[in-house]
N, C-alpha and C. Protein backbone atom coordinates (compact mmCIF):
# COMPACT_ATOMS: atom_id res chain seq x y z
N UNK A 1 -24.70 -6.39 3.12
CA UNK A 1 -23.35 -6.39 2.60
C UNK A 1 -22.57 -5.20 3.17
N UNK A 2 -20.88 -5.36 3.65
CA UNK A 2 -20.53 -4.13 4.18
C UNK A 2 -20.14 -3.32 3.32
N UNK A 3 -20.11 -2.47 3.61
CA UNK A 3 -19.84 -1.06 2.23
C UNK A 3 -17.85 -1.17 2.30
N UNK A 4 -17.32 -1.50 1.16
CA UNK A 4 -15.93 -1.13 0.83
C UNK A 4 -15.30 0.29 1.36
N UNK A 5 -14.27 -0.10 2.03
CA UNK A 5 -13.63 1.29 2.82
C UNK A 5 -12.31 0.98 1.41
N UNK A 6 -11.70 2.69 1.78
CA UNK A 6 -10.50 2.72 1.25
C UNK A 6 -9.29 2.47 1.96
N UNK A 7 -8.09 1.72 1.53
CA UNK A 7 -7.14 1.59 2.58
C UNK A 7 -5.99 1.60 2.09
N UNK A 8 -4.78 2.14 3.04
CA UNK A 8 -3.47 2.18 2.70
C UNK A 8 -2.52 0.80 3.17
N UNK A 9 -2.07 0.53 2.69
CA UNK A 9 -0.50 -0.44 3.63
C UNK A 9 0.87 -0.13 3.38
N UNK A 10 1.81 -0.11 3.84
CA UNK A 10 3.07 0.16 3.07
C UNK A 10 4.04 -1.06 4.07
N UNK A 11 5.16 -0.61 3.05
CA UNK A 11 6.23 -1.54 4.24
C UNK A 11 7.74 -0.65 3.10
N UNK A 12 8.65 -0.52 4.19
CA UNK A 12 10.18 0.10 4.17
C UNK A 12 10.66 -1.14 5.05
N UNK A 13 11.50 -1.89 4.01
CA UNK A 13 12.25 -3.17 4.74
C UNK A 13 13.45 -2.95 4.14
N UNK A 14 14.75 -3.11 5.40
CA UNK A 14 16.10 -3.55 4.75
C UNK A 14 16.67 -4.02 6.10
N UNK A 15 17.06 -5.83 5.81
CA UNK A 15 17.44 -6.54 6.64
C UNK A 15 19.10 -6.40 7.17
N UNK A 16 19.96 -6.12 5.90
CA UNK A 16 21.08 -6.35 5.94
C UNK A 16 21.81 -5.42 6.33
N UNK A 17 21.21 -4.03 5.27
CA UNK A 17 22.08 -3.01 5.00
C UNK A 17 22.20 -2.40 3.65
N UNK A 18 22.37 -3.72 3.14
CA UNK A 18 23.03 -4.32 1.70
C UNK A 18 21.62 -3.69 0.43
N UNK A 19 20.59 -3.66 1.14
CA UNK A 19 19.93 -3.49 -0.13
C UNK A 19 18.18 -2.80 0.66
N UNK A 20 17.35 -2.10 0.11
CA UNK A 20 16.00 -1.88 0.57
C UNK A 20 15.11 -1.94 -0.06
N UNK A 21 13.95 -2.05 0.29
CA UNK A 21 12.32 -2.47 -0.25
C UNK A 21 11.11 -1.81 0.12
N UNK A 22 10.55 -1.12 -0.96
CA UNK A 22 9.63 -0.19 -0.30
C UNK A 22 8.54 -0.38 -1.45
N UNK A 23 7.18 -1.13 -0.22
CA UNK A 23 6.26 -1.40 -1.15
C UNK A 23 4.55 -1.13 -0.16
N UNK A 24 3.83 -0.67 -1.53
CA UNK A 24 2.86 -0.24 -1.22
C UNK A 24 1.42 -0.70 -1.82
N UNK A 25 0.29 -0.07 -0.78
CA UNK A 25 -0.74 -0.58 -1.45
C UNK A 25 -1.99 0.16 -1.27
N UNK A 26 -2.87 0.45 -1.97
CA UNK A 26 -3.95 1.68 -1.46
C UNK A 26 -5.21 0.23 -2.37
N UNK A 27 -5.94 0.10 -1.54
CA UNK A 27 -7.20 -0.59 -2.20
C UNK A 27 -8.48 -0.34 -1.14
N UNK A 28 -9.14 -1.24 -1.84
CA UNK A 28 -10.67 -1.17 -1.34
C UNK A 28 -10.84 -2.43 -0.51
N UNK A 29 -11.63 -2.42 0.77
CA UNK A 29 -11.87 -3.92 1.20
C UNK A 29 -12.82 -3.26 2.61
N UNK A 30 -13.46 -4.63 3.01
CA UNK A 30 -15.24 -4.07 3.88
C UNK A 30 -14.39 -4.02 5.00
N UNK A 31 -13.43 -4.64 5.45
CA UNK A 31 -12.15 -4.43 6.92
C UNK A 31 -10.90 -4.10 7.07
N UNK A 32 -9.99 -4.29 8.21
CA UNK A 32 -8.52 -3.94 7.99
C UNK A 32 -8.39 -5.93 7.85
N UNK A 33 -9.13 -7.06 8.40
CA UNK A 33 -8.45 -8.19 7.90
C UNK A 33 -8.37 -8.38 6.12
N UNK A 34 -9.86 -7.86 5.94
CA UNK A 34 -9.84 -8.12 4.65
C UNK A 34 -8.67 -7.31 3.43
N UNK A 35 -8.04 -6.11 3.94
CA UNK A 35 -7.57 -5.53 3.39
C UNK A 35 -6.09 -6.09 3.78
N UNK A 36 -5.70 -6.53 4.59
CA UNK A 36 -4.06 -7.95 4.65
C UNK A 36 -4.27 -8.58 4.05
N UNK A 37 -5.27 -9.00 3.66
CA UNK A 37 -5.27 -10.20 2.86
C UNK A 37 -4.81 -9.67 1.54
N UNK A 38 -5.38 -8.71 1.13
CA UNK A 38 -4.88 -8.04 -0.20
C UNK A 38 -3.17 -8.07 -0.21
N UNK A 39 -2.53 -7.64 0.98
CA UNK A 39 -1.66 -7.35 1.38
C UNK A 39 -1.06 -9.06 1.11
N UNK A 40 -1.17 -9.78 1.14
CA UNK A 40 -0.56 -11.00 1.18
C UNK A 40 -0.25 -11.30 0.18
N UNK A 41 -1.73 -11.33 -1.37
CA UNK A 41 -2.03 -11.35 -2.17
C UNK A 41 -1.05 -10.74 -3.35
N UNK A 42 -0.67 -9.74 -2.77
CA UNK A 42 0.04 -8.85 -3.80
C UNK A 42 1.92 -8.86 -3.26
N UNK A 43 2.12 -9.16 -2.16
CA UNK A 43 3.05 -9.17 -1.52
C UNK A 43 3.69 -10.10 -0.82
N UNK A 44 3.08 -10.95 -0.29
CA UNK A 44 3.15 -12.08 -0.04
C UNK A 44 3.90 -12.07 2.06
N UNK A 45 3.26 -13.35 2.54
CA UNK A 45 3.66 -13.32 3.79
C UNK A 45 4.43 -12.58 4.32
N UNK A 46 5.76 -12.96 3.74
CA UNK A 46 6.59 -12.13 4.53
C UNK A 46 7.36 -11.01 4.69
N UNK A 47 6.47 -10.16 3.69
CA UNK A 47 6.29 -8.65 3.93
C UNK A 47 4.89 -8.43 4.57
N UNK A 48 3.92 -8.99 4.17
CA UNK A 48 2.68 -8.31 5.17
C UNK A 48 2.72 -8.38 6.48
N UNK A 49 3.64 -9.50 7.16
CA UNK A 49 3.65 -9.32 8.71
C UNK A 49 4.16 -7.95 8.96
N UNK A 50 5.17 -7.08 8.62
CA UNK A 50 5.39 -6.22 8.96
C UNK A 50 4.81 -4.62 8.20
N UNK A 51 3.96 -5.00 7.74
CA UNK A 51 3.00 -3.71 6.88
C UNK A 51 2.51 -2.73 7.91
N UNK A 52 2.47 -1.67 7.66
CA UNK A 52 1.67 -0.70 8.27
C UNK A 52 0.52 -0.92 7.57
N UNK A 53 -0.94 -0.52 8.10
CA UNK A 53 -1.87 -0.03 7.72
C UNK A 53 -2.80 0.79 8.14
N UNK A 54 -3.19 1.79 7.10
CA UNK A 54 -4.03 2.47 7.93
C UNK A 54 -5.62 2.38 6.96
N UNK A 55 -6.95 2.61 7.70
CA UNK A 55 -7.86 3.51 6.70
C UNK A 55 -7.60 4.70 6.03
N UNK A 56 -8.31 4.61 4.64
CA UNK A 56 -8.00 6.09 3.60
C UNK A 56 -6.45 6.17 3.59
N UNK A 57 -6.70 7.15 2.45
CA UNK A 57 -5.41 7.34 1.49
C UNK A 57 -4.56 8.06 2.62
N UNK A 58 -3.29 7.71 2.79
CA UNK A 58 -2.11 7.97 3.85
C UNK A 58 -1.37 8.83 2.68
N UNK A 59 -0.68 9.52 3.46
CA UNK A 59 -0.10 10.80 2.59
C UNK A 59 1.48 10.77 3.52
N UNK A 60 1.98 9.84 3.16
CA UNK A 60 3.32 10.95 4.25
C UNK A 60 4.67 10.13 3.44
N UNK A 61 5.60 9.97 4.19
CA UNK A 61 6.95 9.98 2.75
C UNK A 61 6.93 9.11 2.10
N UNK A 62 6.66 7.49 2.54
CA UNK A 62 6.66 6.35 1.58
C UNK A 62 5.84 6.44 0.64
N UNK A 63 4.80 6.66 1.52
CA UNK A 63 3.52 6.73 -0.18
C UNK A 63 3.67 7.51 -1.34
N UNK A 64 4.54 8.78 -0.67
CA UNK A 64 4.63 10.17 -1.54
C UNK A 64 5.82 9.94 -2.23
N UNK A 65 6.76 8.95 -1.83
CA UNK A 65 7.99 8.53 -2.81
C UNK A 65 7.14 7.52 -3.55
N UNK A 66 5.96 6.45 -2.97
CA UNK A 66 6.25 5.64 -4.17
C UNK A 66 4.82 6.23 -5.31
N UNK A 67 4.33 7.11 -5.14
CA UNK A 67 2.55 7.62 -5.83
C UNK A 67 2.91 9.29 -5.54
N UNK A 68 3.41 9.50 -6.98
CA UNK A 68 3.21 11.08 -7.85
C UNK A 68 1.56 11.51 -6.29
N UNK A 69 1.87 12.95 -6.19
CA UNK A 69 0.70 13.74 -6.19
C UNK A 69 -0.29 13.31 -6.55
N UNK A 70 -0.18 13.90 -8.15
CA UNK A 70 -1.32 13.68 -8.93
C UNK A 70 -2.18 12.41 -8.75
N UNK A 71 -1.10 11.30 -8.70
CA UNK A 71 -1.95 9.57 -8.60
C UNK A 71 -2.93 9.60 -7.27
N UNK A 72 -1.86 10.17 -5.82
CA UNK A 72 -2.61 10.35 -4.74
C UNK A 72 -4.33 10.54 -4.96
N UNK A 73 -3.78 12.27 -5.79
CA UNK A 73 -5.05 13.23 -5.50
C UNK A 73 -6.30 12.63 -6.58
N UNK A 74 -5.59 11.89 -7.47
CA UNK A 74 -6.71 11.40 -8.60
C UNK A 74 -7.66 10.12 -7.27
N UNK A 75 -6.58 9.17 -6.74
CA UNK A 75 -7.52 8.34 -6.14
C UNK A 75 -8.19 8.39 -5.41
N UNK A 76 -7.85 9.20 -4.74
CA UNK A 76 -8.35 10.40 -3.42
C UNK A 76 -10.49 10.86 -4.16
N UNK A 77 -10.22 11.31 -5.12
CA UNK A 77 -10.99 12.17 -6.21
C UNK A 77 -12.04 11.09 -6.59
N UNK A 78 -11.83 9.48 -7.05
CA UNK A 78 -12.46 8.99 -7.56
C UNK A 78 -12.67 7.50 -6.44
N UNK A 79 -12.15 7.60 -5.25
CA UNK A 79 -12.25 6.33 -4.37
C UNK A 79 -13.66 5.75 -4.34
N UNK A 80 -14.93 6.57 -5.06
CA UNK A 80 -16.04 6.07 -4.65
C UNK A 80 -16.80 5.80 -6.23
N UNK A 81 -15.96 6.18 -6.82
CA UNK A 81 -16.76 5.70 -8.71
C UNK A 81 -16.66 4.64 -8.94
N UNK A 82 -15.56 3.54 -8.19
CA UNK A 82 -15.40 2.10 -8.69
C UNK A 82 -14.48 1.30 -7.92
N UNK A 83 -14.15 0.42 -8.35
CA UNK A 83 -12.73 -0.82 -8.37
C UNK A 83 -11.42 0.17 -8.17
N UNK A 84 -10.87 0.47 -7.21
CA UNK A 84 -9.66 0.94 -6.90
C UNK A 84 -8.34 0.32 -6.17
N UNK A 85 -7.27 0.31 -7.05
CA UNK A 85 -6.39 -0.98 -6.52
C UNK A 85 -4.97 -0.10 -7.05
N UNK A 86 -4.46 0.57 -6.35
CA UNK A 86 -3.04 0.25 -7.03
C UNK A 86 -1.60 0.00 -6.32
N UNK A 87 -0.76 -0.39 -6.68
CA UNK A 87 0.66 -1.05 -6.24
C UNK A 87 1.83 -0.18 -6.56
N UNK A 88 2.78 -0.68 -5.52
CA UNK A 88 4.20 0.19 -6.49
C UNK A 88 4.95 -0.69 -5.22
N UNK A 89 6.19 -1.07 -6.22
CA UNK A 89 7.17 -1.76 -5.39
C UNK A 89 8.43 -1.30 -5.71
N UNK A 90 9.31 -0.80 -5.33
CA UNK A 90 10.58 -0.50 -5.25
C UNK A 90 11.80 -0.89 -4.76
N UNK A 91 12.64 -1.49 -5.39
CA UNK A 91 13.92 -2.61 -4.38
C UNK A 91 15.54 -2.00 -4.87
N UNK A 92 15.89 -1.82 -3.81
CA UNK A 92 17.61 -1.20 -4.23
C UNK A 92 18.25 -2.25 -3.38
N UNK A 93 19.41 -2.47 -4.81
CA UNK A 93 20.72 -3.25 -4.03
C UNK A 93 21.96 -2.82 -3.68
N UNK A 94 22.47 -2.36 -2.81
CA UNK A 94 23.73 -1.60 -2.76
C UNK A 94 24.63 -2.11 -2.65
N UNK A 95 24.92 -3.33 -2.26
CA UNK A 95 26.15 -4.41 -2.78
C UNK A 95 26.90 -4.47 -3.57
């Protein structure tokens, strides 16, 4: 069985102008396919085509606007005690 890695995805989308979307994802999965799929799962097609992803917890402005420090450094702290999954989605309309 492959051993569960930790992984980041994010996505900063705004098509129009008019409005933006900034959504994220830090979970567990044995690959980077298996970990899109999460990405699909929680987000759906047509934001995961354009997702970043990386292995391990990513630290830089999206993540850090959408996950407090603390959440970072807690998951960071406990990525190997269990089931680790969390989300944050954020959408502004400026219209």
């Amino acid at each position: 069985m492959d051993k569960m890695k930790i992984w980041t995805g994010w996505i900063d989308y705004s098509a129009t102008g008019e409005g933006r979307t900034i959504k994220g994802i830090i979970a567990q999965a044995t690959d980077e396919e298996a970990f899109k799929q999460k990405i699909i799962e929680n987000f759906g097609d047509y934001f995961a085509i354009d997702s970043n992803v990386e292995q391990g917890i990513v630290r830089n402005e999206l993540t850090e606007f959408l996950w407090s420090k603390q959440t970072l450094d807690f998951v960071a702290a406990n990525k190997e005690a269990g089931t680790v999954s969390i989300t944050s989605s954020v959408h502004f309309n400026f219209a």
